[in-house]
Protein backbone atom coordinates (compact mmCIF):
# COMPACT_ATOMS: atom_id res chain seq x y z
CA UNK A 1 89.77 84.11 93.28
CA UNK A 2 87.12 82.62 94.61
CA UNK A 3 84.48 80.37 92.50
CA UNK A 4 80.95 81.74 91.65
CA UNK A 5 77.95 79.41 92.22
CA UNK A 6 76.76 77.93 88.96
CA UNK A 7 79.62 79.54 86.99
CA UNK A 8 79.95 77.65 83.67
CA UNK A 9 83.47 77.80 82.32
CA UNK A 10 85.02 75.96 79.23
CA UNK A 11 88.83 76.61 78.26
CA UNK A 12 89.12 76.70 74.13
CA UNK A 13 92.48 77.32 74.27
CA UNK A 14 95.11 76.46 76.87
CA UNK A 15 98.92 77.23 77.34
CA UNK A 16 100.18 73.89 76.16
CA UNK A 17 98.67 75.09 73.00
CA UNK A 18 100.15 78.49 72.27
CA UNK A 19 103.26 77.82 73.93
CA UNK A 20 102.28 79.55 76.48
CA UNK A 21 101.50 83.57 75.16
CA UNK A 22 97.83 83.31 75.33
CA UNK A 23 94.78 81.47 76.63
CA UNK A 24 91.00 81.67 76.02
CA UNK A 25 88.01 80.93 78.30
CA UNK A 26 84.17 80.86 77.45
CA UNK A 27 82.90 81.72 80.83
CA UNK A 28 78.75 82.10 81.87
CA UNK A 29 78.09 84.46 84.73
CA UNK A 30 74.51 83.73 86.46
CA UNK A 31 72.80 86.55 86.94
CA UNK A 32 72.90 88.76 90.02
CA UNK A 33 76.53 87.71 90.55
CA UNK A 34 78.75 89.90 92.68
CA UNK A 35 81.56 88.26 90.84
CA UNK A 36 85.06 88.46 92.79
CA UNK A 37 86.31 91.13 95.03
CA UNK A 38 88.75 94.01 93.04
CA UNK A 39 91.94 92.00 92.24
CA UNK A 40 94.72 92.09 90.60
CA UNK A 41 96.72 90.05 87.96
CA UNK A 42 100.03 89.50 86.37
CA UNK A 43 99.37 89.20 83.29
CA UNK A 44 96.23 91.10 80.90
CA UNK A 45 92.98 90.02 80.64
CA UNK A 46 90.43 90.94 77.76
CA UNK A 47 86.59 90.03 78.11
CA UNK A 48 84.56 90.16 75.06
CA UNK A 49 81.17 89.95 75.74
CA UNK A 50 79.05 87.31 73.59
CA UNK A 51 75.65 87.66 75.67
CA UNK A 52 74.19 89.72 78.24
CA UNK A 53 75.28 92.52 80.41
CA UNK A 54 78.58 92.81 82.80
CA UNK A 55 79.60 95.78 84.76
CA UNK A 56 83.29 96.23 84.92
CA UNK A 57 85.23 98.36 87.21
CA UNK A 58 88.83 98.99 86.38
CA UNK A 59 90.78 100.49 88.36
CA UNK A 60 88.92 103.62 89.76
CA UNK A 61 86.13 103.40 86.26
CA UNK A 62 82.87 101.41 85.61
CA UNK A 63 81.64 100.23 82.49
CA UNK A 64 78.66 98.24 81.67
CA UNK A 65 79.48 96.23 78.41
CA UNK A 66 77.01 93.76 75.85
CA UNK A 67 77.34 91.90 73.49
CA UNK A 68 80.30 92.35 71.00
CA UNK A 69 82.13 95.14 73.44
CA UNK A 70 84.95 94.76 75.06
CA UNK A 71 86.59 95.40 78.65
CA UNK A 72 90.27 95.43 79.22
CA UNK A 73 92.08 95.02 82.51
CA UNK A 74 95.83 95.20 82.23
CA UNK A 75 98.29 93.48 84.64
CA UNK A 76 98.88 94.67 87.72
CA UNK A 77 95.38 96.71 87.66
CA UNK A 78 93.54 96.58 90.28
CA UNK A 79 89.77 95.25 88.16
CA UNK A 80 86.30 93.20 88.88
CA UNK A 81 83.25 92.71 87.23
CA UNK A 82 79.67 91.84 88.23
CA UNK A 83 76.92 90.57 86.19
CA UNK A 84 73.12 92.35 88.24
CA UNK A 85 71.33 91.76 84.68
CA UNK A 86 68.41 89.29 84.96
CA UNK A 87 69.83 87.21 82.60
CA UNK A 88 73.35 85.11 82.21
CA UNK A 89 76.13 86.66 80.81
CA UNK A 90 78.12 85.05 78.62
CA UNK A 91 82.08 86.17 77.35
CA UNK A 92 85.53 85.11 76.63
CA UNK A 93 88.23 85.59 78.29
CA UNK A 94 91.77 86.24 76.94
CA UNK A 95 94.58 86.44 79.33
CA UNK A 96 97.92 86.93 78.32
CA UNK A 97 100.57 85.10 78.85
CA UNK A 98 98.27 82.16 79.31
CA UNK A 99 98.29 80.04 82.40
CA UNK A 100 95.28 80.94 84.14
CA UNK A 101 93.04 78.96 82.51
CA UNK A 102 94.07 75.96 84.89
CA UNK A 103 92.12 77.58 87.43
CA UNK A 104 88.79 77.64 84.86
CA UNK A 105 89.86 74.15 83.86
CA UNK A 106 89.58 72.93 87.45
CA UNK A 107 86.90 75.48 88.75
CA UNK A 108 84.69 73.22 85.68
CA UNK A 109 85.74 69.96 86.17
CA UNK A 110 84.63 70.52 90.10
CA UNK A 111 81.27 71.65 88.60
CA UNK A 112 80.73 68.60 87.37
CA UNK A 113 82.10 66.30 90.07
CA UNK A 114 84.49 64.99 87.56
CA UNK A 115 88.72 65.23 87.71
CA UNK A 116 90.51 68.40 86.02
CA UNK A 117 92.37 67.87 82.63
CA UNK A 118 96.23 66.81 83.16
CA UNK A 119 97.05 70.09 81.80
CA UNK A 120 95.34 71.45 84.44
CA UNK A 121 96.83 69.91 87.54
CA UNK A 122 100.19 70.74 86.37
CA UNK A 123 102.52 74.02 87.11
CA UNK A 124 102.42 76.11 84.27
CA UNK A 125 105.83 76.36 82.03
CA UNK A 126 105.62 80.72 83.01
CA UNK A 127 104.90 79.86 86.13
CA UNK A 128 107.93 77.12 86.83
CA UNK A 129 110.06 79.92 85.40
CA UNK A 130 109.29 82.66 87.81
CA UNK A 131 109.46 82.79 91.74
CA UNK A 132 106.83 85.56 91.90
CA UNK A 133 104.07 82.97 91.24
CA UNK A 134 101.22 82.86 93.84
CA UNK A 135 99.08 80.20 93.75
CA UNK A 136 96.46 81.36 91.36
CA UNK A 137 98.43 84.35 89.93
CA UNK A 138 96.29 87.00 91.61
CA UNK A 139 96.00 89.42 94.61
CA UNK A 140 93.09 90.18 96.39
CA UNK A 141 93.08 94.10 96.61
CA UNK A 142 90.80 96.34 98.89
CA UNK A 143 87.68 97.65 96.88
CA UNK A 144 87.74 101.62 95.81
């Protein structure tokens, strides 16, 4: 999945900390963001919106969601989102099992011209134990 100009991310909670079942990611979309192109995961992903406005489309259905409402996209579903609000919008994301907050993790730490988190450069524990791993544990999928 490509990286959004002047995305903020910050991981709260990484695998190495749950054992690997769930993650969480604070993540700021600037406004009118496209955000990425429909995708797929392996694993679930909730978004609970803190700030702001976010159109989600999952599967064949959009949504707009605020603040305190939530969007599900469930593995293997093809989802996106998009943020044409004026203003930032601001959520967390909860993907389970957790591993790809590595991707936040390092999509931040290029942000800010610094180096990733060691728990960020390394494999995942789920995804040394499968084969179906791509690198970023998503498919690119052609929009609806």
């Amino acid at each position: 999945m490509p990286a959004v100009p002047n995305l903020r991310t910050n991981v709260l909670l990484h695998d190495e900390e749950t054992r690997g079942h769930v993650s969480v990611t604070e993540i700021v979309v600037p406004p009118h963001t496209t955000g990425p192109p429909l995708h797929t995961h392996d694993f679930d992903e909730a978004f609970y919106l803190l700030e702001g406005e976010l159109i989600f489309q999952v599967e064949d259905e959009l949504a707009t969601k605020g603040a305190g409402e939530l969007s599900f996209a469930p593995r293997k579903v093809a989802h996106t989102l998009a943020n044409h609000g004026d203003a930032p919008a601001r959520y967390l994301l909860v993907c389970t099992p957790a591993g790809f907050e590595r991707h936040w993790a390092r999509v931040a730490a290029e942000a800010a011209g610094v180096e990733p988190p060691q728990w960020a450069c390394s494999r995942s524990p789920r995804s040394r134990s499968s084969a179906r791993r791509s690198r970023l544990g998503c498919e690119a999928r052609a929009p609806v």
